[in-house]
PDB file of N, CA and C in Angstrom:
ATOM      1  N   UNK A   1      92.529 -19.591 211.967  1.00  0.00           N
ATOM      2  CA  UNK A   1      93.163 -18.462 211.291  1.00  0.00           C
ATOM      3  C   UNK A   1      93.113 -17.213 212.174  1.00  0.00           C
ATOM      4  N   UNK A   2      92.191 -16.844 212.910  1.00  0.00           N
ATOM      5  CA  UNK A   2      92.025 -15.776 213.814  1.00  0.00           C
ATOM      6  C   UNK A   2      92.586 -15.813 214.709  1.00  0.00           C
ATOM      7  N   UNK A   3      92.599 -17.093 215.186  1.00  0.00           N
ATOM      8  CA  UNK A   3      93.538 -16.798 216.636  1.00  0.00           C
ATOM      9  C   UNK A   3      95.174 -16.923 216.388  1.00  0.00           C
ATOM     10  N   UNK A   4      95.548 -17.251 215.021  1.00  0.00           N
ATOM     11  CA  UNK A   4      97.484 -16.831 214.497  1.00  0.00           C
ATOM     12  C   UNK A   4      96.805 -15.308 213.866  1.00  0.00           C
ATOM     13  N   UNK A   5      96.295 -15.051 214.046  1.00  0.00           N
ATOM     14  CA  UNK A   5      96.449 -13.474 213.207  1.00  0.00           C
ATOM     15  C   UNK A   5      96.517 -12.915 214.788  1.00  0.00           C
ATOM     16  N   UNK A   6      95.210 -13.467 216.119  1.00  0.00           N
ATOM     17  CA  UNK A   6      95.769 -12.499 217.098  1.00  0.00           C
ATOM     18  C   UNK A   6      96.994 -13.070 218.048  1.00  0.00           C
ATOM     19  N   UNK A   7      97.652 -13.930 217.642  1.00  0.00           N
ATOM     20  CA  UNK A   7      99.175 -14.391 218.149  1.00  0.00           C
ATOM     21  C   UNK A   7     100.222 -13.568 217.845  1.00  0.00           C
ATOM     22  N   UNK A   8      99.888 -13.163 216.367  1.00  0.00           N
ATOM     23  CA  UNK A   8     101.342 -12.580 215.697  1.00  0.00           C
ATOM     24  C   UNK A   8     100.869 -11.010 215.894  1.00  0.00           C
ATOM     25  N   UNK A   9     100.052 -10.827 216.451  1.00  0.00           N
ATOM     26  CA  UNK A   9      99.438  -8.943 216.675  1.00  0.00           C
ATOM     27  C   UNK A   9      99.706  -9.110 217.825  1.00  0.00           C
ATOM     28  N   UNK A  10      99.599  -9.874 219.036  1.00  0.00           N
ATOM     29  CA  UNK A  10     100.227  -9.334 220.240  1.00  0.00           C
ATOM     30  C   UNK A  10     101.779  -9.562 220.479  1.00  0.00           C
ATOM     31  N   UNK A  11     102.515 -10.642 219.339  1.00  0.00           N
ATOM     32  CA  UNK A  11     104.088 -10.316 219.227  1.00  0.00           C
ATOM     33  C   UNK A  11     104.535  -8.956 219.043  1.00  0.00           C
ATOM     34  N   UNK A  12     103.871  -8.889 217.701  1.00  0.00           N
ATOM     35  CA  UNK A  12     104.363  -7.678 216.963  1.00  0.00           C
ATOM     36  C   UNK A  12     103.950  -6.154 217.483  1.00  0.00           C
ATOM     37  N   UNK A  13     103.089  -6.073 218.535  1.00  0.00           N
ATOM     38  CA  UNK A  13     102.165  -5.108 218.836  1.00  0.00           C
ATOM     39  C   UNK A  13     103.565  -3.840 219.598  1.00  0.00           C
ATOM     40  N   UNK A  14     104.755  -4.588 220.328  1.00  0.00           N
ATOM     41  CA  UNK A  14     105.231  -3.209 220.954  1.00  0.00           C
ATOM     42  C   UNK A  14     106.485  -2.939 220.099  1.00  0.00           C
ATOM     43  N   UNK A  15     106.655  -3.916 219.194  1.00  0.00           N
ATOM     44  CA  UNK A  15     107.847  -3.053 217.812  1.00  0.00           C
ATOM     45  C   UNK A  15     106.816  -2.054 216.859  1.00  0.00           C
ATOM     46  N   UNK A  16     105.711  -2.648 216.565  1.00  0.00           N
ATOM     47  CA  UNK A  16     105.127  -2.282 215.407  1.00  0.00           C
ATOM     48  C   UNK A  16     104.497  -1.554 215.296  1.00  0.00           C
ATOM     49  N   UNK A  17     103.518  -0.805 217.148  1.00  0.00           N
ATOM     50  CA  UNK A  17     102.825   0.247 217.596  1.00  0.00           C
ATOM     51  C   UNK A  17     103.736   1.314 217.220  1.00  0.00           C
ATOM     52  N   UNK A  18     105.394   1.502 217.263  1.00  0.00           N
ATOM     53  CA  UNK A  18     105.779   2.642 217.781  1.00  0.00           C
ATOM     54  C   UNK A  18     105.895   3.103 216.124  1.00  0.00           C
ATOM     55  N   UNK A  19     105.933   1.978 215.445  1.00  0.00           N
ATOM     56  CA  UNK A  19     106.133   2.310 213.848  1.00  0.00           C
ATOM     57  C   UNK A  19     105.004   2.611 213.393  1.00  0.00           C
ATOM     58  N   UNK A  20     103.826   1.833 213.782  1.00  0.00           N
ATOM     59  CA  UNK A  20     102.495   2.213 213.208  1.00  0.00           C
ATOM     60  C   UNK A  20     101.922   3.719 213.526  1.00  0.00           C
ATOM     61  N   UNK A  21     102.478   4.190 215.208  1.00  0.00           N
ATOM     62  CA  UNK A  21     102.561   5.388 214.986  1.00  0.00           C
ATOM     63  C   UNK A  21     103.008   6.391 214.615  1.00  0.00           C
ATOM     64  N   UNK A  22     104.294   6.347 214.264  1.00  0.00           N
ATOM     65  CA  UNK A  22     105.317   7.300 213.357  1.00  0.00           C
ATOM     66  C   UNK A  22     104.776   7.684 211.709  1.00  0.00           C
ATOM     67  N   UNK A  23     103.869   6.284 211.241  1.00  0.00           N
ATOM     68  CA  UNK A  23     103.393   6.461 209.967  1.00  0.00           C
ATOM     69  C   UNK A  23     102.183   7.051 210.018  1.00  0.00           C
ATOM     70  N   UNK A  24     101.583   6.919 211.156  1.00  0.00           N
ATOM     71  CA  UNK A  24     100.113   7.619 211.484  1.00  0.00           C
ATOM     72  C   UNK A  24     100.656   9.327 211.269  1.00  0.00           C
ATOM     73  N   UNK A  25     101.507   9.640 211.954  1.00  0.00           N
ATOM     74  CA  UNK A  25     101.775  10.904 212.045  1.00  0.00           C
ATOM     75  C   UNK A  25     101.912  11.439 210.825  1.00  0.00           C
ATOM     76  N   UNK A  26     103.043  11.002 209.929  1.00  0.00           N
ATOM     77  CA  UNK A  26     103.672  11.116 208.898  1.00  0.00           C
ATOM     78  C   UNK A  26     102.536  11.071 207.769  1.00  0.00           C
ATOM     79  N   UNK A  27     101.602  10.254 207.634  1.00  0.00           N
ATOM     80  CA  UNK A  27     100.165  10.225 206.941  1.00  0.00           C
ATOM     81  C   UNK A  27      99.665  11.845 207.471  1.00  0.00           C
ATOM     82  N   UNK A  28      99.250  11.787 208.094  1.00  0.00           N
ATOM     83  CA  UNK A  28      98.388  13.216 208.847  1.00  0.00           C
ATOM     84  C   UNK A  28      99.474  14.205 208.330  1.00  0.00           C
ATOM     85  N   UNK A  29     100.552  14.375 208.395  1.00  0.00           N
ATOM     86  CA  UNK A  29     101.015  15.711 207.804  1.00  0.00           C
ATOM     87  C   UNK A  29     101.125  15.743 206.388  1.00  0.00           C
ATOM     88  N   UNK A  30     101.384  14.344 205.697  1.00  0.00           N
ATOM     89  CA  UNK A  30     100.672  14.926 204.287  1.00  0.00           C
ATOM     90  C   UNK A  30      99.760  15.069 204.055  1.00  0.00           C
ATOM     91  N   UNK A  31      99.157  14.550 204.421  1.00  0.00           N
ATOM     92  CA  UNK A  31      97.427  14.979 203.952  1.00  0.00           C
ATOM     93  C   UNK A  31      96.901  16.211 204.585  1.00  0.00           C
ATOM     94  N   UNK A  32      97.435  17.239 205.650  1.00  0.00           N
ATOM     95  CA  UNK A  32      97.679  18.431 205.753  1.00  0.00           C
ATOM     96  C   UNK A  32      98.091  19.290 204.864  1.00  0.00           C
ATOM     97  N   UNK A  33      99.535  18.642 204.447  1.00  0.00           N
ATOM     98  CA  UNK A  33     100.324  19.551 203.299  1.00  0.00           C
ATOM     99  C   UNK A  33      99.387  19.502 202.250  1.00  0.00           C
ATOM    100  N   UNK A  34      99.016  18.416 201.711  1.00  0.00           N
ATOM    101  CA  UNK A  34      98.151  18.141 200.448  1.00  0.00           C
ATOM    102  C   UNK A  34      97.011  19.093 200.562  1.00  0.00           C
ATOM    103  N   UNK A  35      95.939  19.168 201.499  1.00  0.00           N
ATOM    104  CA  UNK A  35      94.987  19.965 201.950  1.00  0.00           C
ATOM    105  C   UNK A  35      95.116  21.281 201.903  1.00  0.00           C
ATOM    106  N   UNK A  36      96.347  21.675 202.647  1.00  0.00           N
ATOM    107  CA  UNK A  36      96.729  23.375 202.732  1.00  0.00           C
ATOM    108  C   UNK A  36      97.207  23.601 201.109  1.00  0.00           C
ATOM    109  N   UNK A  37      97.451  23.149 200.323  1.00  0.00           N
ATOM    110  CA  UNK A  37      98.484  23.254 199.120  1.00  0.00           C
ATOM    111  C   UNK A  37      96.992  23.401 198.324  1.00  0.00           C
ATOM    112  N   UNK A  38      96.198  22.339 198.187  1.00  0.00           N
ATOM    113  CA  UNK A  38      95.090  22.376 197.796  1.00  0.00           C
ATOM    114  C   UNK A  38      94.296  23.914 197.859  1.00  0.00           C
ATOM    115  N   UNK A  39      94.166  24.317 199.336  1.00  0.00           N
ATOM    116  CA  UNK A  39      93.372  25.247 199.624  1.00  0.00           C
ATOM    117  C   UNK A  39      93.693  26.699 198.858  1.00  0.00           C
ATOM    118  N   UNK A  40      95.067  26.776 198.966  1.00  0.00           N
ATOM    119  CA  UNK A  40      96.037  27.726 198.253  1.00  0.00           C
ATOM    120  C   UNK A  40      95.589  27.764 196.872  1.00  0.00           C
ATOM    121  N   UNK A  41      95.902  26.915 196.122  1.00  0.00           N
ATOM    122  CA  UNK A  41      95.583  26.475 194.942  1.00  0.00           C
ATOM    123  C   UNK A  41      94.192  27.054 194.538  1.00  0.00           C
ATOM    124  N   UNK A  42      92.877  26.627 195.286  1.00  0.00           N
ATOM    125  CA  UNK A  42      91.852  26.737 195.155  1.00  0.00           C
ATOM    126  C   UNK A  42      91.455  28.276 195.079  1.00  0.00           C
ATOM    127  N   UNK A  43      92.435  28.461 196.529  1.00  0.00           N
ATOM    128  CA  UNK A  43      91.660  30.623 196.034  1.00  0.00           C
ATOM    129  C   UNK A  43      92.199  31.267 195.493  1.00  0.00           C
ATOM    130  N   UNK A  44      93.340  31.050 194.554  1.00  0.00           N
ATOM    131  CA  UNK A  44      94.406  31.635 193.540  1.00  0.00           C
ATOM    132  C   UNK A  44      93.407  31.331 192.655  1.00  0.00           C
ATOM    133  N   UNK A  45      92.436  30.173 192.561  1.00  0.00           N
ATOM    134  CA  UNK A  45      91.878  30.495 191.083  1.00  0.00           C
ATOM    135  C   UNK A  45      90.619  30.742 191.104  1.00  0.00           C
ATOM    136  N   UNK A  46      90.127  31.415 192.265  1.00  0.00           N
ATOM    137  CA  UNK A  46      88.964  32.002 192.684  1.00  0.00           C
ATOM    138  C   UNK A  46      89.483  33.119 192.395  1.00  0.00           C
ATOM    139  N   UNK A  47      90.679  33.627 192.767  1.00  0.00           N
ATOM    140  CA  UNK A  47      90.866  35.029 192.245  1.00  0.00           C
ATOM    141  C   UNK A  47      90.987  35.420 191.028  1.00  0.00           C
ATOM    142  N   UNK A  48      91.141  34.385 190.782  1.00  0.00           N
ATOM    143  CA  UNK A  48      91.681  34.656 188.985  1.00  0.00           C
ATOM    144  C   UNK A  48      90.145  35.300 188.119  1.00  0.00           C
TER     145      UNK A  48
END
């Protein structure tokens, strides 16, 4: 089983890197947005 899981990861590795990194990115800026939106959120009701 391990060695078809690392068969089909070094097929798939130079279509699927460039996608796996586009979603890496795309992850990291929401969870930025989410974070900054959060933070906002948080001292609006510290001020309150």
């Amino acid at each position: 089983m391990q060695a078809k899981n690392n068969e089909m990861n070094t097929q798939t590795s130079e279509k699927g890197n460039g996608r796996k990194a586009l979603w890496d990115k795309i992850l990291k800026v929401v969870i930025a947005l989410l974070s900054a939106i959060a933070g906002a959120l948080g001292a609006q009701a510290m001020n309150l």
